[in-house]
C-alpha atoms as a PDB file:
ATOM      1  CA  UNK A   1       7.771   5.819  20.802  1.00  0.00           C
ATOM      2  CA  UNK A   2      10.538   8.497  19.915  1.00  0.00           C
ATOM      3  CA  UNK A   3      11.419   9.211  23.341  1.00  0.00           C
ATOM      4  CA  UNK A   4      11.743   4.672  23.903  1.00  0.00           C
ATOM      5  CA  UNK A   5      13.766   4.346  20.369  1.00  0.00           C
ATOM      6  CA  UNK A   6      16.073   7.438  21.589  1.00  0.00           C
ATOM      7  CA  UNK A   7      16.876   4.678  24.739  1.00  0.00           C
ATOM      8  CA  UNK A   8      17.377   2.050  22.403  1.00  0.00           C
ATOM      9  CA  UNK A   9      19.932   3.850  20.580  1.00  0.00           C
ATOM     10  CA  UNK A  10      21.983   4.668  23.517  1.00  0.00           C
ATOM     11  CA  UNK A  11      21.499   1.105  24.795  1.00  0.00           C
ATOM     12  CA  UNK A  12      22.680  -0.542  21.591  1.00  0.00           C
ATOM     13  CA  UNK A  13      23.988   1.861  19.160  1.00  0.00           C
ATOM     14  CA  UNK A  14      26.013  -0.394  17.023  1.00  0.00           C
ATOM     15  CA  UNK A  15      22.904  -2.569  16.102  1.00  0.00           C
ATOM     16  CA  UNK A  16      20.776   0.482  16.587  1.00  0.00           C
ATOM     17  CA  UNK A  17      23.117   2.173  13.121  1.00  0.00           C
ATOM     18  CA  UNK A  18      22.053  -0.869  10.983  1.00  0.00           C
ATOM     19  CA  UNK A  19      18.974  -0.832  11.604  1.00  0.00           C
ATOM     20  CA  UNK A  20      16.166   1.566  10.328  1.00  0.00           C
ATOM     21  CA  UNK A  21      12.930   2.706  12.142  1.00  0.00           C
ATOM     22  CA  UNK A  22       9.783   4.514  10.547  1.00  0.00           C
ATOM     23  CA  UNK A  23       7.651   5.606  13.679  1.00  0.00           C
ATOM     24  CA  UNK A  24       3.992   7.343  13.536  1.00  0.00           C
ATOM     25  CA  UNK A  25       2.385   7.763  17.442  1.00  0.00           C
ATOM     26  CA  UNK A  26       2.894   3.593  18.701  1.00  0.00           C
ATOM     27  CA  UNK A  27       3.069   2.248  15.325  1.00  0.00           C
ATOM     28  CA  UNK A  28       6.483   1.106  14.464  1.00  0.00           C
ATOM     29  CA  UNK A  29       8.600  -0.580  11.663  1.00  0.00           C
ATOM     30  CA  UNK A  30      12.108  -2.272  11.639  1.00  0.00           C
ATOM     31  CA  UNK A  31      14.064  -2.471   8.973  1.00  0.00           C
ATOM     32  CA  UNK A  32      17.779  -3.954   8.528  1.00  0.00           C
ATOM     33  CA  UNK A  33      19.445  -6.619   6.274  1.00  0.00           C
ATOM     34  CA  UNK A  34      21.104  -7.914   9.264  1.00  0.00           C
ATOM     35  CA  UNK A  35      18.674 -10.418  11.264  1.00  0.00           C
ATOM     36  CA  UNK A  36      21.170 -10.048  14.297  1.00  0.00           C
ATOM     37  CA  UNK A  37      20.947  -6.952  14.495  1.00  0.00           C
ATOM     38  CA  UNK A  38      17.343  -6.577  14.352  1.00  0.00           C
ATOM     39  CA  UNK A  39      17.057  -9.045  17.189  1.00  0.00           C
ATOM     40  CA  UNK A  40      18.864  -6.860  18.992  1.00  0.00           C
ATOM     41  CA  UNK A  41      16.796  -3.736  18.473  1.00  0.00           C
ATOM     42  CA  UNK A  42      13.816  -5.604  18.729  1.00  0.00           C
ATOM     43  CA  UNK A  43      14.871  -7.151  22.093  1.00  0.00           C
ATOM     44  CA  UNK A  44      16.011  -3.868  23.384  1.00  0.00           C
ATOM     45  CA  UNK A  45      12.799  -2.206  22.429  1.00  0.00           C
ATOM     46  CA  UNK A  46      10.658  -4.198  24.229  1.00  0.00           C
ATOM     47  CA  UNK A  47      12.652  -4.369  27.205  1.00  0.00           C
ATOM     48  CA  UNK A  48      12.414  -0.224  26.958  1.00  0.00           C
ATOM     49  CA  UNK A  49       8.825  -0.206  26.280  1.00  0.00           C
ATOM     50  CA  UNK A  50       8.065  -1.812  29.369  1.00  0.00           C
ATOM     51  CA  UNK A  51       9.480   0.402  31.537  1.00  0.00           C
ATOM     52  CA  UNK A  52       7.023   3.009  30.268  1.00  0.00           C
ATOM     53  CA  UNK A  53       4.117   0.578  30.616  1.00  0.00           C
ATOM     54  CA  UNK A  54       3.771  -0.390  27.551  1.00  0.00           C
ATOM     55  CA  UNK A  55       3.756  -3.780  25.463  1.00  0.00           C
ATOM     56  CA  UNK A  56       4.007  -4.809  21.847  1.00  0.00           C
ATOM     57  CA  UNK A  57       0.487  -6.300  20.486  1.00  0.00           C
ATOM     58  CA  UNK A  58       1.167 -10.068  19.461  1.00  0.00           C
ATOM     59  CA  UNK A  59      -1.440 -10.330  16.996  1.00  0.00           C
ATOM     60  CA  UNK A  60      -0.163  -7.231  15.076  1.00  0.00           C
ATOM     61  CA  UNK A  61       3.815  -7.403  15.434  1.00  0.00           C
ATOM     62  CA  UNK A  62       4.212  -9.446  12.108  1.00  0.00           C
ATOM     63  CA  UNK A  63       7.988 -10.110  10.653  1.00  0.00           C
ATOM     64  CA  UNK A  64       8.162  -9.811   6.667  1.00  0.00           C
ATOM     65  CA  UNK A  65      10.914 -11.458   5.028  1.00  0.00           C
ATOM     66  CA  UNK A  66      12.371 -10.401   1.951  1.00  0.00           C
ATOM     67  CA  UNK A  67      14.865 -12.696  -0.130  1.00  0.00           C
ATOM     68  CA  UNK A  68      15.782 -14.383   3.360  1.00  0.00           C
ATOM     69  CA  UNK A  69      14.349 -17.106   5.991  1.00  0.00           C
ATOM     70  CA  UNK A  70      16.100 -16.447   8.793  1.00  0.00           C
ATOM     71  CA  UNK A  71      13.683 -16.098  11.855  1.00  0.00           C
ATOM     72  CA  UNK A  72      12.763 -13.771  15.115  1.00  0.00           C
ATOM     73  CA  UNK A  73      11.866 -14.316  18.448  1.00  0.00           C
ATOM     74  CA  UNK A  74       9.017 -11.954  19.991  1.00  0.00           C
ATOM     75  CA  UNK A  75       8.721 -11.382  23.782  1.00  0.00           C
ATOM     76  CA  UNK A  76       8.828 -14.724  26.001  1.00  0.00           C
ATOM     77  CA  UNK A  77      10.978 -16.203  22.929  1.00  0.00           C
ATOM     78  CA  UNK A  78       8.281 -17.131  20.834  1.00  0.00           C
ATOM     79  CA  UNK A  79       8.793 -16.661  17.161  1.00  0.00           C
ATOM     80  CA  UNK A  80       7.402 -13.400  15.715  1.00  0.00           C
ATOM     81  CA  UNK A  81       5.081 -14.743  12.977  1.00  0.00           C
ATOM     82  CA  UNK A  82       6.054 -14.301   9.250  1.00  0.00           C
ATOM     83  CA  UNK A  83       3.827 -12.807   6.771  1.00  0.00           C
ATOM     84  CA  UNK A  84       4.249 -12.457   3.215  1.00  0.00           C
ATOM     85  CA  UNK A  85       1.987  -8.956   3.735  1.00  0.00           C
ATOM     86  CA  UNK A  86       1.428  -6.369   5.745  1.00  0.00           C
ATOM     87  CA  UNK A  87      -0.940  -3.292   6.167  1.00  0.00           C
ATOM     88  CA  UNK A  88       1.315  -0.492   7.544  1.00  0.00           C
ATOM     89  CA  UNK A  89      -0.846   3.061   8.407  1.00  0.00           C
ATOM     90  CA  UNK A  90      -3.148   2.197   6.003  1.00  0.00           C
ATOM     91  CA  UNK A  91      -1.273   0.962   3.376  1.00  0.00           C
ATOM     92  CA  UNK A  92      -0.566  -2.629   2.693  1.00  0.00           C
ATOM     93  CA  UNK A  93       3.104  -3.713   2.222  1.00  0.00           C
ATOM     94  CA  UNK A  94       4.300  -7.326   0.218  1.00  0.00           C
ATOM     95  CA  UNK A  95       7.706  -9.158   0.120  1.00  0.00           C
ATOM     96  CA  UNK A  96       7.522  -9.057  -3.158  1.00  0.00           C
ATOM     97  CA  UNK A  97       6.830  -5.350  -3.974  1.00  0.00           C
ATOM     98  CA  UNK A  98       3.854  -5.789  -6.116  1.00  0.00           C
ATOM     99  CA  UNK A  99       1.168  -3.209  -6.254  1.00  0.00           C
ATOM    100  CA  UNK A 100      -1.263  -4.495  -7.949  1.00  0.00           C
ATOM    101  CA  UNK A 101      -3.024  -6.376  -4.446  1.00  0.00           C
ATOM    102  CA  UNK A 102      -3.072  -2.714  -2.846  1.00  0.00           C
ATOM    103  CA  UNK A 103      -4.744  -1.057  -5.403  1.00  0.00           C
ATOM    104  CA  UNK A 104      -7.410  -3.470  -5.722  1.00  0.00           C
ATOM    105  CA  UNK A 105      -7.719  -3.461  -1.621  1.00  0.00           C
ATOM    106  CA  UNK A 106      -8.249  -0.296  -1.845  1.00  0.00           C
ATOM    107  CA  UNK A 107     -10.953   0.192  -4.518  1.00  0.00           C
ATOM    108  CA  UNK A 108     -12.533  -2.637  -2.424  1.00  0.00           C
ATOM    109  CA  UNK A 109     -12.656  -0.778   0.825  1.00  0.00           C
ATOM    110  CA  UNK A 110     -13.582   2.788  -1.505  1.00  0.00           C
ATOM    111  CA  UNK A 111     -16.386   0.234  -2.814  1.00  0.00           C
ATOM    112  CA  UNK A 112     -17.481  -0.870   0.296  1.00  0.00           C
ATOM    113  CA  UNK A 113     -17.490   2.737   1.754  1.00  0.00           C
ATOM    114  CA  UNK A 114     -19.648   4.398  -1.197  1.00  0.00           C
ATOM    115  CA  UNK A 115     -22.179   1.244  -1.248  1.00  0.00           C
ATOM    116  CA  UNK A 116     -23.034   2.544   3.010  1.00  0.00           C
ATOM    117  CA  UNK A 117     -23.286   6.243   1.607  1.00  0.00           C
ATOM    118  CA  UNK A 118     -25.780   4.849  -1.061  1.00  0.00           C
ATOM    119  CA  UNK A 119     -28.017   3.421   1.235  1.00  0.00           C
ATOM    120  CA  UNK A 120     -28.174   6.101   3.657  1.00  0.00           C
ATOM    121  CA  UNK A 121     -28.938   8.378   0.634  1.00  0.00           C
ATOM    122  CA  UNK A 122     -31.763   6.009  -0.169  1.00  0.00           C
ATOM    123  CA  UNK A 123     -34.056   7.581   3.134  1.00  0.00           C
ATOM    124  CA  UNK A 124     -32.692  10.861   3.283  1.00  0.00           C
ATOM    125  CA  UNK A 125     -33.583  13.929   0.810  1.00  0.00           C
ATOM    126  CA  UNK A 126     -30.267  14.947  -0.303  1.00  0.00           C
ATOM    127  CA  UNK A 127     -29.081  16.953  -3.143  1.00  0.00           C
ATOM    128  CA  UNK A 128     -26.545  15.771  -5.705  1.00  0.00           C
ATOM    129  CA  UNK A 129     -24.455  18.698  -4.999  1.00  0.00           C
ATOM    130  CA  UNK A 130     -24.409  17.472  -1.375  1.00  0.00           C
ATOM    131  CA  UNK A 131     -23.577  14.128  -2.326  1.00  0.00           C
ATOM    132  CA  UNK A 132     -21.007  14.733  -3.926  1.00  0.00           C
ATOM    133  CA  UNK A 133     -19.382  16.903  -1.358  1.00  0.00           C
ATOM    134  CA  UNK A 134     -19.702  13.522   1.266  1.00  0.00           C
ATOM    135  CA  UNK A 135     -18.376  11.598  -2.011  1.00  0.00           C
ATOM    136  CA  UNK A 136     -15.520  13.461  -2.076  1.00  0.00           C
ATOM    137  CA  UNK A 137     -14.628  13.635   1.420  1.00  0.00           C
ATOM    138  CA  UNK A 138     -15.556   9.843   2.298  1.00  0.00           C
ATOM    139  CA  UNK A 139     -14.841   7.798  -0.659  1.00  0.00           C
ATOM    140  CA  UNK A 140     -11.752   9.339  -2.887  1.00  0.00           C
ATOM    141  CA  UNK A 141      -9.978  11.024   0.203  1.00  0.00           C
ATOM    142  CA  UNK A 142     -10.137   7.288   1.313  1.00  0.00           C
ATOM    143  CA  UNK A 143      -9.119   6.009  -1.634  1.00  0.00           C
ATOM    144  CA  UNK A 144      -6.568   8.287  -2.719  1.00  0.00           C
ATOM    145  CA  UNK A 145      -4.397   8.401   0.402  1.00  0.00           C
ATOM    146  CA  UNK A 146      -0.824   7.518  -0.195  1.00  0.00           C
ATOM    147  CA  UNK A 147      -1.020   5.911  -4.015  1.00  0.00           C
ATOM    148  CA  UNK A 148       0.993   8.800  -4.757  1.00  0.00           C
ATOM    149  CA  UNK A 149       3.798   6.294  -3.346  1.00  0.00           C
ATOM    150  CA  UNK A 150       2.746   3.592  -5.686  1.00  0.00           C
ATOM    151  CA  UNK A 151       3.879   2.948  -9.366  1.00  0.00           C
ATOM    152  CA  UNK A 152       0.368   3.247 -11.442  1.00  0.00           C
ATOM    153  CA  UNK A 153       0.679   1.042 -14.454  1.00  0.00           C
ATOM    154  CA  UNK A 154      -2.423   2.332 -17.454  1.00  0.00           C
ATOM    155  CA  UNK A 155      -4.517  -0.398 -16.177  1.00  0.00           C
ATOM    156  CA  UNK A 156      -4.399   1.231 -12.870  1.00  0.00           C
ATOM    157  CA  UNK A 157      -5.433   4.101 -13.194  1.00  0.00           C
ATOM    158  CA  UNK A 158      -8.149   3.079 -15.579  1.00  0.00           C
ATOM    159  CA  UNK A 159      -9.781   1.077 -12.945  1.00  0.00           C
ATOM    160  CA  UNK A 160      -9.804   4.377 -10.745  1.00  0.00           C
ATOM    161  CA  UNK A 161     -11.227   5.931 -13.315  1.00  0.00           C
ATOM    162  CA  UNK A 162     -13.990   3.644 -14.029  1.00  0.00           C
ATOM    163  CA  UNK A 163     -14.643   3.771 -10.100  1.00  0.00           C
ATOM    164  CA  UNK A 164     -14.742   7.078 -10.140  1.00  0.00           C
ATOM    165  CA  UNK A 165     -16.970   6.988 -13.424  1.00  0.00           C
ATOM    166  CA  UNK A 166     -19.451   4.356 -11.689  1.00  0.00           C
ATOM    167  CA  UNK A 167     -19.860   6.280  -8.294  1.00  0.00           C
ATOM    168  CA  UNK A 168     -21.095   9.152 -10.096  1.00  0.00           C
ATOM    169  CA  UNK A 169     -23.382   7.539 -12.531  1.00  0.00           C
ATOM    170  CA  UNK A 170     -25.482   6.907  -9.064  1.00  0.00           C
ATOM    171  CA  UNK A 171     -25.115  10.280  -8.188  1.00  0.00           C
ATOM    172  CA  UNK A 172     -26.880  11.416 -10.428  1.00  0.00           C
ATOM    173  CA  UNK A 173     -28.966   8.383 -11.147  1.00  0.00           C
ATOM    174  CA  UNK A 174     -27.533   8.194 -14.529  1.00  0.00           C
ATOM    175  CA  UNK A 175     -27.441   4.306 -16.515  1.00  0.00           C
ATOM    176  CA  UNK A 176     -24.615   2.966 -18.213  1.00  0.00           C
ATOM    177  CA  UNK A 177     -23.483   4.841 -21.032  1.00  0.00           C
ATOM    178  CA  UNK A 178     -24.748   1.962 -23.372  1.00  0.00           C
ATOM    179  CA  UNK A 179     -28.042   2.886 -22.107  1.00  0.00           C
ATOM    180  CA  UNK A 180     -28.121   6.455 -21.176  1.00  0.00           C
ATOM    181  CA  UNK A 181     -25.426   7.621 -24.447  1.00  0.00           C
ATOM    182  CA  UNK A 182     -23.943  10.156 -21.588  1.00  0.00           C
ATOM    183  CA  UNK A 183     -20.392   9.419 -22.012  1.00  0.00           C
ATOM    184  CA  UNK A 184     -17.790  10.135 -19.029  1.00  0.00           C
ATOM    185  CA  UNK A 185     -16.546  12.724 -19.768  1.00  0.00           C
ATOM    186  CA  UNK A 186     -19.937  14.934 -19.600  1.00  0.00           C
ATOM    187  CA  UNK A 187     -20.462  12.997 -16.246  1.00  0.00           C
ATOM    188  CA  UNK A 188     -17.203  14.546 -15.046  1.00  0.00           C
ATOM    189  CA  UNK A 189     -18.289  17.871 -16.506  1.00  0.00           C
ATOM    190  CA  UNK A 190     -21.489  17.865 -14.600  1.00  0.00           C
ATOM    191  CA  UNK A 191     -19.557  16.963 -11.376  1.00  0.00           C
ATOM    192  CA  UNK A 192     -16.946  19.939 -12.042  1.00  0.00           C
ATOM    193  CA  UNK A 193     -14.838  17.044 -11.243  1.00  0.00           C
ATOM    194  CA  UNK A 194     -11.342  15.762 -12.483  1.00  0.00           C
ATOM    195  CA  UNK A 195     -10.525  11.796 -13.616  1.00  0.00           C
ATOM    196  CA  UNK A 196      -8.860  10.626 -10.079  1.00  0.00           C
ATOM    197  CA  UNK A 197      -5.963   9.406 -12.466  1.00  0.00           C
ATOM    198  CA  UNK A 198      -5.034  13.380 -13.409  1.00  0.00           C
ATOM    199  CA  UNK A 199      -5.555  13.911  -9.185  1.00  0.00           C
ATOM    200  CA  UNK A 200      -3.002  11.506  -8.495  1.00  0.00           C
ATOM    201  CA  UNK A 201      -0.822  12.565 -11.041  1.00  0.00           C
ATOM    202  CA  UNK A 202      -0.427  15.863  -9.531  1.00  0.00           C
ATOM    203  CA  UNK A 203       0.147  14.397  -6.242  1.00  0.00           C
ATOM    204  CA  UNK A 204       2.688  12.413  -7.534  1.00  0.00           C
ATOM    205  CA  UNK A 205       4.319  15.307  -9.733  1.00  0.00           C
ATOM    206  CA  UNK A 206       3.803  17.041  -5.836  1.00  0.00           C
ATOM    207  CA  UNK A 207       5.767  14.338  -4.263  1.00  0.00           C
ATOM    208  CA  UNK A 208       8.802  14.281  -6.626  1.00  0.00           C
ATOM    209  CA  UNK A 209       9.238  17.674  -6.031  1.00  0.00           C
ATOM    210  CA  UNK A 210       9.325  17.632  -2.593  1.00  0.00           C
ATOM    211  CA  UNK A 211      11.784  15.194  -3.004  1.00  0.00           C
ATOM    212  CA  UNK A 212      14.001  17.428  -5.119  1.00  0.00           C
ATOM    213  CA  UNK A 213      13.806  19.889  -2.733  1.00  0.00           C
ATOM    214  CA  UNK A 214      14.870  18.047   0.491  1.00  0.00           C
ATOM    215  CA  UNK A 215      18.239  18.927   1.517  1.00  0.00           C
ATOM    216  CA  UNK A 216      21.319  17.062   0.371  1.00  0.00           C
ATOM    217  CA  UNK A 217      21.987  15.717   3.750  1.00  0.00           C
ATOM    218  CA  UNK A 218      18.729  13.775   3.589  1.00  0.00           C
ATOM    219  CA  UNK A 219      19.365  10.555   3.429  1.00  0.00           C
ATOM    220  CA  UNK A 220      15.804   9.870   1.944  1.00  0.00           C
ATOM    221  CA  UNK A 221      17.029  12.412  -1.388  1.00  0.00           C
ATOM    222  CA  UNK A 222      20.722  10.628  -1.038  1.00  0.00           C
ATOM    223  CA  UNK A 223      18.789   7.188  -1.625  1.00  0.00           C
ATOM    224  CA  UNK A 224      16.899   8.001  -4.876  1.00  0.00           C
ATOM    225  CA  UNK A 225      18.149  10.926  -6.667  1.00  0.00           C
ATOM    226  CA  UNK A 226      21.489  12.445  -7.948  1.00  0.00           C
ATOM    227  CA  UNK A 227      23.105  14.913  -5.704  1.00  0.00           C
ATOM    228  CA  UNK A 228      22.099  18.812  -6.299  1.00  0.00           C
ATOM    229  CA  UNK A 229      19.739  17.141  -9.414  1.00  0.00           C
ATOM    230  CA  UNK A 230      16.322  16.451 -10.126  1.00  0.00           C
ATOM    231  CA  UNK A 231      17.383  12.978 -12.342  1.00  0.00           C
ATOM    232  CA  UNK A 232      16.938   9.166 -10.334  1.00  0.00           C
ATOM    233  CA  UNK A 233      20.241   7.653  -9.202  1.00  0.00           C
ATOM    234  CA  UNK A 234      20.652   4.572 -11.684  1.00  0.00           C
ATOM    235  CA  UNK A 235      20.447   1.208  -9.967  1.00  0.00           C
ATOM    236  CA  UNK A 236      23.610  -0.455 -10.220  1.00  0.00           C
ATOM    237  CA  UNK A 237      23.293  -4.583 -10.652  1.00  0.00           C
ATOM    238  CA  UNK A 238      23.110  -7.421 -12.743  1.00  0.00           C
ATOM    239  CA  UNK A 239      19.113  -7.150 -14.488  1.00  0.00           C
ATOM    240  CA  UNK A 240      16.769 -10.022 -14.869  1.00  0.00           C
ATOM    241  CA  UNK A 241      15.777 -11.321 -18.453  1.00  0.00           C
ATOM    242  CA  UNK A 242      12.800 -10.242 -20.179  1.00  0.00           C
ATOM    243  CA  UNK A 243      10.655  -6.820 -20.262  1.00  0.00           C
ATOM    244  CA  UNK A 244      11.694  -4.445 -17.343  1.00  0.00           C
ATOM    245  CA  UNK A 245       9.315  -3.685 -14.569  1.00  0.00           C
ATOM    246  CA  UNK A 246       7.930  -0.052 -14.437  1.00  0.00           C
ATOM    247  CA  UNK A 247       9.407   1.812 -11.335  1.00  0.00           C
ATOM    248  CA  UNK A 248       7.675   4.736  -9.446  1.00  0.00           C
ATOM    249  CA  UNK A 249      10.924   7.002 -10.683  1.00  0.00           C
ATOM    250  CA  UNK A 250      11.351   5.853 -14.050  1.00  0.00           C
ATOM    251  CA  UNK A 251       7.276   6.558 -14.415  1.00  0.00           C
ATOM    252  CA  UNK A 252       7.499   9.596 -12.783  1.00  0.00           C
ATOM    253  CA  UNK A 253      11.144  11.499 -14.015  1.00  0.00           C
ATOM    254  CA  UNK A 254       9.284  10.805 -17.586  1.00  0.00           C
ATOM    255  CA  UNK A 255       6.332  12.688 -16.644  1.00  0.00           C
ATOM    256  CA  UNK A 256       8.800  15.567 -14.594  1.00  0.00           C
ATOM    257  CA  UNK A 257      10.644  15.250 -18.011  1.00  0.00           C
ATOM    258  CA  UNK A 258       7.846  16.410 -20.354  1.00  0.00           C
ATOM    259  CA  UNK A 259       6.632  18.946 -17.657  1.00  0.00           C
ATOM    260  CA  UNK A 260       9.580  20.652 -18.268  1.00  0.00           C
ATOM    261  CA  UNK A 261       9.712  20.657 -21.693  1.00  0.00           C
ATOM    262  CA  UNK A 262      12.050  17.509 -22.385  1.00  0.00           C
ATOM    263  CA  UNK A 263      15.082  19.254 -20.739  1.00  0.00           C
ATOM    264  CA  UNK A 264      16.598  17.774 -17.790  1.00  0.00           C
ATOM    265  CA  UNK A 265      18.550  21.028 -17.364  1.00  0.00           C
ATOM    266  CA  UNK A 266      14.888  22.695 -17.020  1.00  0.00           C
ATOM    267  CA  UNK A 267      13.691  20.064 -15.364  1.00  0.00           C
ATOM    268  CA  UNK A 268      16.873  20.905 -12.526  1.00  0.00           C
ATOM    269  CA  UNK A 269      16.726  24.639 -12.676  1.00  0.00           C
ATOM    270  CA  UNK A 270      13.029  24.264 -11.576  1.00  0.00           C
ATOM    271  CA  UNK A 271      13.466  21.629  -8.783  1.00  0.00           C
ATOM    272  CA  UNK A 272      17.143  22.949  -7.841  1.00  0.00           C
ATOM    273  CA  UNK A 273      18.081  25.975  -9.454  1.00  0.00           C
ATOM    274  CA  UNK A 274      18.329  29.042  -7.311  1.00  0.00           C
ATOM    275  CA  UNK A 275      15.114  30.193  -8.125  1.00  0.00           C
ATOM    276  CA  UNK A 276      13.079  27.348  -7.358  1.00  0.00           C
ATOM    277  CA  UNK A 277      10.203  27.472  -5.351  1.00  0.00           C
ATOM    278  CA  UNK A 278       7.220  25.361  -4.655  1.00  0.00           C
ATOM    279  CA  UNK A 279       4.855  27.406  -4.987  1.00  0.00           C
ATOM    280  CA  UNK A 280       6.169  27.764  -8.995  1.00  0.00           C
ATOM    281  CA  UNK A 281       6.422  23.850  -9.387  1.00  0.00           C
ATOM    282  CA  UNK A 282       2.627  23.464  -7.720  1.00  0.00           C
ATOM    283  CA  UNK A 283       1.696  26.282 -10.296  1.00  0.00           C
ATOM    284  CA  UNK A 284       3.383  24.116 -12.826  1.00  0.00           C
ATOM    285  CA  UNK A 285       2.060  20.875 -12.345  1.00  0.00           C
ATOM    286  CA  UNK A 286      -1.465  22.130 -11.882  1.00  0.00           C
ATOM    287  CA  UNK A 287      -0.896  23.669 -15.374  1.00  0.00           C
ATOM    288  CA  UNK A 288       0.604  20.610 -16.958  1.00  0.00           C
ATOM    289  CA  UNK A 289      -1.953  18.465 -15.450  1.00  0.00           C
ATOM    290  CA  UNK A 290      -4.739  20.393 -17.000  1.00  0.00           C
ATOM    291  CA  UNK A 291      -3.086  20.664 -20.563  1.00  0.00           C
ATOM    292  CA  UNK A 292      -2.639  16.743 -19.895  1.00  0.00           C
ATOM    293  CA  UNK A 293      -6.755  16.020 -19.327  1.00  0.00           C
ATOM    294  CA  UNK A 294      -7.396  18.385 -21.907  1.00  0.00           C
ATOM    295  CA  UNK A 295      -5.365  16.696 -24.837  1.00  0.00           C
ATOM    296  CA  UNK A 296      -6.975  13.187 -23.077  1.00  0.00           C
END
């Protein structure tokens, strides 16, 4: 697909400039506030793709509009259908930017996954030890992939948690702990385990510091954070009434924020300072993250 978008840009490079692409192997997305334009592209693209062969699946090329109702025509001039949601490389995007619909997907599919482990488990002789390694490398690798992108509100990551919590109770064939009295915490403790909550903290922590560190020219770092800082670019605009929604920055440059002490000038000198590294901020995180389950 890089080598048939690299055509489209020399075919139509105005459009091409207002548009945005995010491409992984033959999966492709199109992004521009310009519906014009983005016929353009899209026309050009699948004029390109044939030559190579190749044609765009109907049933998965879905059109997403956001604050607009302006429509697109698909190969043979049929309108590309309009979705209020997509899933996009495993994660499942919304015109409306809410989270919450992802998250539960997700624990659904993480359910759905453990529940086939269980009953293989139940005619095979397998250790608990063993289990959990599968666990582990079936269920939360599933589940866990990507939410570091996602704004977690508390009631988020409790329901991880309690996942998390459940899955292991079966494990080791403990009940409830209204039944049992074994509380959580000594079920993570006999699973050498973390809460997947503190795990996805420091993959988030892990994210916003690779952000810090890309270089200024990235247009990703231009987009979201001050230039040759570590503090979120504030959103110019007119604000809604009532209570503020919870963004994955303002979450996260509060949790960077007390990582580093409450400084944003220590927060900067280890993100951007001459001597940042990061292997220091993983070293840091993993610290903070462990002071942060303990005091839990």
């Amino acid at each position: 697909m890089t080598v048939i978008l690299v055509d489209v840009e020399a075919d139509v490079p105005v459009q091409f400039a207002q548009c945005k692409d995010i491409t992984y192997w033959d999966d492709t997305a199109l992004v521009s506030d310009s519906t014009e334009c983005l016929q353009v592209v899209l026309d050009s693209l699948v004029s390109h793709a044939r030559s190579f062969g190749l044609e765009p699946n109907g049933g998965k090329t879905v059109h997403m509009q956001i604050k607009h109702d302006a429509h697109l025509a698909g190969p043979g001039g049929q309108p590309v259908k309009c979705v209020e949601q997509a899933v996009y490389l495993g994660g499942l995007l919304r015109t409306d930017g809410s989270t919450q619909v992802s998250i539960t997907r997700r624990l659904g599919q993480a359910r759905a996954a453990f529940d086939k482990l269980v009953s293989v488990w139940r005619h095979a002789n397998i250790t608990a030890k063993r289990k959990l390694l599968v666990f582990n490398a079936c269920v939360v690798s599933a589940l866990l992939y990507s939410l570091e992108t996602i704004c977690m509100r508390k009631a988020d990551k409790d329901r991880i948690d309690a996942f998390q919590a459940k899955c292991l109770r079966q494990i080791f064939k403990i009940l409830h702990s209204m039944i049992s009295h074994v509380s959580n915490a000594t079920i993570l403790a006999k699973a050498g385990a973390k809460p997947l909550s503190s795990r996805l903290l420091s993959r988030q922590l892990h994210f916003y510091g690779r952000l810090a560190s890309l270089p200024a020219t990235s247009l990703l770092r231009q987009a979201v954070l001050q230039p040759n800082t570590a503090v979120p670019l504030e959103l110019s605009g007119k604000r809604r009434r009532g209570r503020p929604r919870l963004s994955w920055f303002s979450v996260l440059f509060a949790q960077a924020l007390k990582l580093a002490g409450g400084s944003p000038a220590a927060l900067n000198e280890m993100l951007c300072g001459a001597s940042a590294t990061p292997h220091g901020w993983r070293l840091a995180v993993c610290d903070f993250c462990n002071r942060q389950q303990v005091g839990s």
